[in-house]
PDB file of N, CA and C in Angstrom:
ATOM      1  N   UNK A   1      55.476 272.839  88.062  1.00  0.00           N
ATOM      2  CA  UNK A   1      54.163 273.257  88.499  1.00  0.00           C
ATOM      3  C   UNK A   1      54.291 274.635  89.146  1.00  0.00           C
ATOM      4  N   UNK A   2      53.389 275.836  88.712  1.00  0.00           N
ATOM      5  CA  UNK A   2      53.845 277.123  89.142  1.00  0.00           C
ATOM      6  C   UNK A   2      52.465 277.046  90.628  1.00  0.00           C
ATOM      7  N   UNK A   3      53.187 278.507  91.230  1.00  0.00           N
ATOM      8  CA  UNK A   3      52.219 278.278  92.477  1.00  0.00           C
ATOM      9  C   UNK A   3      50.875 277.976  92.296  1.00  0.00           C
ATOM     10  N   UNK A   4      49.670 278.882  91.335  1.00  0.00           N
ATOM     11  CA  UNK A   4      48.639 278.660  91.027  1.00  0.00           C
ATOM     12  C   UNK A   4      48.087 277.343  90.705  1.00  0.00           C
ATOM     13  N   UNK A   5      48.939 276.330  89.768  1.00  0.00           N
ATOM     14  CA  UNK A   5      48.471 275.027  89.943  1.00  0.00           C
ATOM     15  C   UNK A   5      48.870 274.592  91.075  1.00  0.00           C
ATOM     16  N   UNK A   6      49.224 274.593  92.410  1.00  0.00           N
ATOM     17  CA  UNK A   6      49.719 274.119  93.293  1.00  0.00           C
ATOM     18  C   UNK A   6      49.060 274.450  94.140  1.00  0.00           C
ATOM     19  N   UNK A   7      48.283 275.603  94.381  1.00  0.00           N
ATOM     20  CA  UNK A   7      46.979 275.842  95.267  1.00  0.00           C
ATOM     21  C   UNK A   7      45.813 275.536  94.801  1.00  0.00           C
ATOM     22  N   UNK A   8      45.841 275.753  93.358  1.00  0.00           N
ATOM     23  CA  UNK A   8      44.582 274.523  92.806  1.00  0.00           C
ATOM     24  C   UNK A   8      44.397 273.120  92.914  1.00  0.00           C
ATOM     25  N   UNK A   9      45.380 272.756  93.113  1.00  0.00           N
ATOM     26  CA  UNK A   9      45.319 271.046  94.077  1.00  0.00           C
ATOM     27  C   UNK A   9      45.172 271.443  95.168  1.00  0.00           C
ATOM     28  N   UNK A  10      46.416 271.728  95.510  1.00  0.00           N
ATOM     29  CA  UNK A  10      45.646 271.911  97.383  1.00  0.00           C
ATOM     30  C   UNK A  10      44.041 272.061  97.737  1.00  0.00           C
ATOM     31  N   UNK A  11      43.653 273.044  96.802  1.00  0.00           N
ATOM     32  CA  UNK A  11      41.812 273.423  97.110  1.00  0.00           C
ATOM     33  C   UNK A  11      41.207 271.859  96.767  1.00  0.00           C
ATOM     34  N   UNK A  12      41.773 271.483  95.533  1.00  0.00           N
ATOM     35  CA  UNK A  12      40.798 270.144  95.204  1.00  0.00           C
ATOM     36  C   UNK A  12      41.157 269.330  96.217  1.00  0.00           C
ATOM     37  N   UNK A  13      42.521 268.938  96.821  1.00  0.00           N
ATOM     38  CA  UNK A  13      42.384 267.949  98.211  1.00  0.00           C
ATOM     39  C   UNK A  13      42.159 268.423  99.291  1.00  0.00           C
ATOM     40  N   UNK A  14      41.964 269.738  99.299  1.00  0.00           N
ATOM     41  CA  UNK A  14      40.588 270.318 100.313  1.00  0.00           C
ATOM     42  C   UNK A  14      39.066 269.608 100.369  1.00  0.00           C
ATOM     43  N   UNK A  15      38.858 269.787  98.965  1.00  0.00           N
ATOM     44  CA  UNK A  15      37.190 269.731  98.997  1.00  0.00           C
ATOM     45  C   UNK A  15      37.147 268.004  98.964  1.00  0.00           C
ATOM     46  N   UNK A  16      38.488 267.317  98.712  1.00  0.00           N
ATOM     47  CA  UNK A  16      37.814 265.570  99.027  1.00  0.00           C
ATOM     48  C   UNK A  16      38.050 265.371 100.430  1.00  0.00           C
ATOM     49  N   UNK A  17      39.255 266.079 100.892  1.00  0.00           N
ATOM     50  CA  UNK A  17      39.017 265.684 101.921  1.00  0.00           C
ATOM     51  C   UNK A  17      37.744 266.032 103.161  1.00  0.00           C
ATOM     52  N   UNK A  18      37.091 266.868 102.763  1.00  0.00           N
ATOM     53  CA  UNK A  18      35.240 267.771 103.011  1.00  0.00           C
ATOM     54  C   UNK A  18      34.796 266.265 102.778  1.00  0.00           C
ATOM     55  N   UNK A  19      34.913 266.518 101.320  1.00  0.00           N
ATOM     56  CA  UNK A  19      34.040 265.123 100.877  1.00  0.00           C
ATOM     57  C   UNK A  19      34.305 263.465 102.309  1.00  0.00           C
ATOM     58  N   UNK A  20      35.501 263.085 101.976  1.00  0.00           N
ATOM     59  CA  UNK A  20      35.554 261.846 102.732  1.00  0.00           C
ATOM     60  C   UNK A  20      34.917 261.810 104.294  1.00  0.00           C
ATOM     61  N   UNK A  21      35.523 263.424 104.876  1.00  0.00           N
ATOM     62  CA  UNK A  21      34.925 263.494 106.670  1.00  0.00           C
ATOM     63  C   UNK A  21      33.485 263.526 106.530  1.00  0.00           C
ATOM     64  N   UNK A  22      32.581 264.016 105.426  1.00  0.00           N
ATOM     65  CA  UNK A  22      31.459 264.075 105.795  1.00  0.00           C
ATOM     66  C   UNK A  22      31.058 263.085 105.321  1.00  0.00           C
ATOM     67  N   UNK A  23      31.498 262.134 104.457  1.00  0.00           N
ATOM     68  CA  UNK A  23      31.105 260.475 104.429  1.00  0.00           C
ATOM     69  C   UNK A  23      31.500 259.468 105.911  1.00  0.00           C
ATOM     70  N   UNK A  24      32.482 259.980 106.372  1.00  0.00           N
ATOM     71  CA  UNK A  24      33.183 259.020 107.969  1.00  0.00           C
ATOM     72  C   UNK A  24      31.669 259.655 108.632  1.00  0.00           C
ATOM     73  N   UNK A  25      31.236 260.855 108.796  1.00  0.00           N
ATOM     74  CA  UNK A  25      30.641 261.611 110.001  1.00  0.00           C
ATOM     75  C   UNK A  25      28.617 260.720 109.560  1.00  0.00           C
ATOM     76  N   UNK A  26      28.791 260.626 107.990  1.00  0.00           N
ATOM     77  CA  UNK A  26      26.940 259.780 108.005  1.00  0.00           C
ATOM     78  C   UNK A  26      27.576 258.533 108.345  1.00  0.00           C
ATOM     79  N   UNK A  27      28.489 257.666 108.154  1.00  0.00           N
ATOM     80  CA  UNK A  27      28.795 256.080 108.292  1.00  0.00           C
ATOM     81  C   UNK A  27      28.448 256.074 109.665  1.00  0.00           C
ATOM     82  N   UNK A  28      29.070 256.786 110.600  1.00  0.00           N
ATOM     83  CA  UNK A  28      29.222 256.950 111.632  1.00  0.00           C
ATOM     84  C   UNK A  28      27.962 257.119 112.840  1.00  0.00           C
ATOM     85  N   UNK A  29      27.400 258.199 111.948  1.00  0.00           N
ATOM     86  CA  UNK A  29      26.107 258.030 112.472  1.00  0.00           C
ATOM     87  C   UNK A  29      24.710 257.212 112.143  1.00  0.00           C
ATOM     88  N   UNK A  30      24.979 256.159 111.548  1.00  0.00           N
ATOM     89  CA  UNK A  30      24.352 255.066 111.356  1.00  0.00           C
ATOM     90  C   UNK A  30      25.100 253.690 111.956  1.00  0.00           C
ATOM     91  N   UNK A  31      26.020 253.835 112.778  1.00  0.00           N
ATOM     92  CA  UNK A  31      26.597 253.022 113.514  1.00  0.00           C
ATOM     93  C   UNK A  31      25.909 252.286 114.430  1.00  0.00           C
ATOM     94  N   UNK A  32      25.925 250.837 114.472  1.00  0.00           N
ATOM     95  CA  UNK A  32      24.974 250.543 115.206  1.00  0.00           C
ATOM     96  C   UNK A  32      25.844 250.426 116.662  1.00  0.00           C
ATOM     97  N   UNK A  33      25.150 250.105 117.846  1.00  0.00           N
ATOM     98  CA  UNK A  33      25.981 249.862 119.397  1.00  0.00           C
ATOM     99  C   UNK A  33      26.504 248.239 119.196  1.00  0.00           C
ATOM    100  N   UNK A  34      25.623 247.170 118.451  1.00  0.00           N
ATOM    101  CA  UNK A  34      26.185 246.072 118.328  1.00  0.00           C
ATOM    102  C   UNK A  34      25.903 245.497 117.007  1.00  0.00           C
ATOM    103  N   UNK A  35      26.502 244.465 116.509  1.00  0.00           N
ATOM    104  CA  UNK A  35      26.200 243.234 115.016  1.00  0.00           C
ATOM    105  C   UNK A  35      26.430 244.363 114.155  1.00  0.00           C
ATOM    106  N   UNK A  36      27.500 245.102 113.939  1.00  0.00           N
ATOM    107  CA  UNK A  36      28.359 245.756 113.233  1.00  0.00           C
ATOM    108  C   UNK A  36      28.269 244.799 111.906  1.00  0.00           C
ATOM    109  N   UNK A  37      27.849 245.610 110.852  1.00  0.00           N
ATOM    110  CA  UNK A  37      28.030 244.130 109.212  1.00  0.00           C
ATOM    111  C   UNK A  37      29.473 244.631 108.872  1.00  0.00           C
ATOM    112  N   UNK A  38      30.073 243.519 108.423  1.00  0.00           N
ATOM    113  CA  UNK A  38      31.453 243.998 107.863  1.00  0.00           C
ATOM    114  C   UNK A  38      31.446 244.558 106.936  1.00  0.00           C
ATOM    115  N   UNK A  39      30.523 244.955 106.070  1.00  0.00           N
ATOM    116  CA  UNK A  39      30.640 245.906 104.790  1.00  0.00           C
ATOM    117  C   UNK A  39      31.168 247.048 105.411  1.00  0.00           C
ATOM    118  N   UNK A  40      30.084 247.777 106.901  1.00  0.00           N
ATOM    119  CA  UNK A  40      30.171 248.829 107.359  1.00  0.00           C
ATOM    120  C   UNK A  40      31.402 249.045 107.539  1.00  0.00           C
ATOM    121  N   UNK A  41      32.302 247.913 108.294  1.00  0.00           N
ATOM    122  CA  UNK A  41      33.398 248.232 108.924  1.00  0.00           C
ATOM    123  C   UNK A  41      34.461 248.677 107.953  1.00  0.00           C
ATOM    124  N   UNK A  42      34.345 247.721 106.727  1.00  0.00           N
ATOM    125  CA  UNK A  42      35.523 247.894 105.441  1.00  0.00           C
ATOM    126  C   UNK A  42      34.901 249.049 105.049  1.00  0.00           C
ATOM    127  N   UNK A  43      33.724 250.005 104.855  1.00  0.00           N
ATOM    128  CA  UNK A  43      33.975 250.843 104.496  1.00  0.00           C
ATOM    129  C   UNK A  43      34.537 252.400 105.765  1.00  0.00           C
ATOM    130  N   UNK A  44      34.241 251.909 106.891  1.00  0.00           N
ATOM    131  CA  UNK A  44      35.103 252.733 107.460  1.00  0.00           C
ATOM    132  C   UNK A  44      36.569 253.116 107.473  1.00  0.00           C
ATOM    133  N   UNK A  45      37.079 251.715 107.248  1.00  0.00           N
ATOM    134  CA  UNK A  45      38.049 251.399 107.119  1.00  0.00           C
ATOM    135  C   UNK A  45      39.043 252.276 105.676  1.00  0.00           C
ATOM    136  N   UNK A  46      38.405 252.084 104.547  1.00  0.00           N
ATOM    137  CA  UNK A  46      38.497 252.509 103.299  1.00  0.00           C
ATOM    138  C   UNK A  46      38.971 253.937 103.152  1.00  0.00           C
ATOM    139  N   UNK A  47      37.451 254.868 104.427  1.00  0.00           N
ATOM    140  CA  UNK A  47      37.233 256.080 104.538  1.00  0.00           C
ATOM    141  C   UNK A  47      38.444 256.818 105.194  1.00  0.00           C
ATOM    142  N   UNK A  48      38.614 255.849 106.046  1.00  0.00           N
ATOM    143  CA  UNK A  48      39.931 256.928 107.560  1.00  0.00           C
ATOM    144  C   UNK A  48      41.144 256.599 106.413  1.00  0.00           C
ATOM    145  N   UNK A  49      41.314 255.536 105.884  1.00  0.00           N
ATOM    146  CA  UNK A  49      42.976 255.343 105.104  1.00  0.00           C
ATOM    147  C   UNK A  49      42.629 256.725 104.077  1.00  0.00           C
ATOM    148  N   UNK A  50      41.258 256.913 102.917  1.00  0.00           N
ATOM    149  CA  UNK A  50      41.480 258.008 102.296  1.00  0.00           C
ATOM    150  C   UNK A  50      41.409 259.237 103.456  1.00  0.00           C
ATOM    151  N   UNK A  51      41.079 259.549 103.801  1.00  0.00           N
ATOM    152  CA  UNK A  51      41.066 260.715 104.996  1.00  0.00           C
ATOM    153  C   UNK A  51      42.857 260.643 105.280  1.00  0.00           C
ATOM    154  N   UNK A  52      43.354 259.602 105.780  1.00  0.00           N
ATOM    155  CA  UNK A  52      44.856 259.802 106.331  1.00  0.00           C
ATOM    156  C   UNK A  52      45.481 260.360 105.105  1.00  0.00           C
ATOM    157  N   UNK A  53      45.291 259.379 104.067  1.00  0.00           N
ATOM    158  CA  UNK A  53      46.153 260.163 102.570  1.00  0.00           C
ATOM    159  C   UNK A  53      46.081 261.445 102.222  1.00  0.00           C
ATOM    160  N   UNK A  54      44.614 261.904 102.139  1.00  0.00           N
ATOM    161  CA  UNK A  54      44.587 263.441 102.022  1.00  0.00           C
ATOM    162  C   UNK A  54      44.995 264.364 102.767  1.00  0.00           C
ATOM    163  N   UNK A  55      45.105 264.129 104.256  1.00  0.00           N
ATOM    164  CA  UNK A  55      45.726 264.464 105.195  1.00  0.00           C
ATOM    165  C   UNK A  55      47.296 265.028 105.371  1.00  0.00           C
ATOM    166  N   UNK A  56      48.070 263.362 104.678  1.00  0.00           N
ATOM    167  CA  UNK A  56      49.063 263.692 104.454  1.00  0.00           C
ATOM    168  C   UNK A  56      49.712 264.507 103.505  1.00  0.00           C
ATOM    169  N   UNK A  57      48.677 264.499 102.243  1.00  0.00           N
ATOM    170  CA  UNK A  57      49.139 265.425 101.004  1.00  0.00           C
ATOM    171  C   UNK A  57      49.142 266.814 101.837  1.00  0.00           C
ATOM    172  N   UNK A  58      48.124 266.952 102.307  1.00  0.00           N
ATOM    173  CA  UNK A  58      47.903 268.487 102.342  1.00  0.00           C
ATOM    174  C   UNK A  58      49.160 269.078 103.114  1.00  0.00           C
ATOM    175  N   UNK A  59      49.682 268.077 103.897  1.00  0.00           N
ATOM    176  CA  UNK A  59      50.751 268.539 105.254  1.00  0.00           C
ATOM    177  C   UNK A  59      52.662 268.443 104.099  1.00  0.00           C
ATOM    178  N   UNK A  60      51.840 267.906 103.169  1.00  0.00           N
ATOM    179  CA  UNK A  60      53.407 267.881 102.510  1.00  0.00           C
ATOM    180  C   UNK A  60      53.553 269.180 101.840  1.00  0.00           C
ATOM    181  N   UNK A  61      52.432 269.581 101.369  1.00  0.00           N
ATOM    182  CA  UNK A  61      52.825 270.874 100.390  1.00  0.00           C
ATOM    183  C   UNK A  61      53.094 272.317 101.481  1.00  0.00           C
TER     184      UNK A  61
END
């Protein structure tokens, strides 16, 4: 893989990881104070593990 494809990923797990925080940041703000539904929670849940993964890609390259 020469550098150019290698900053062209990097940009694309840039823009999901855009993508996933600004999906955590609406979940989030539709959070209720109590009777949390567990859909909500598994998809928070879903969101921070993809957020950590992209996270970690980006810190490996």
């Amino acid at each position: 893989m020469n550098k150019d494809q290698l900053n062209e990923n990097e940009d694309e797990t840039g823009l999901q990881l855009n993508i996933v925080e600004r999906k955590l940041a609406e979940l989030k703000s539709r959070w209720p104070s109590h009777s949390v539904q567990p859909k909500m929670v598994a998809d928070l849940e879903d969101l921070e593990e993809e957020r950590d993964r992209l996270r970690h890609l980006l810190h490996l390259r």
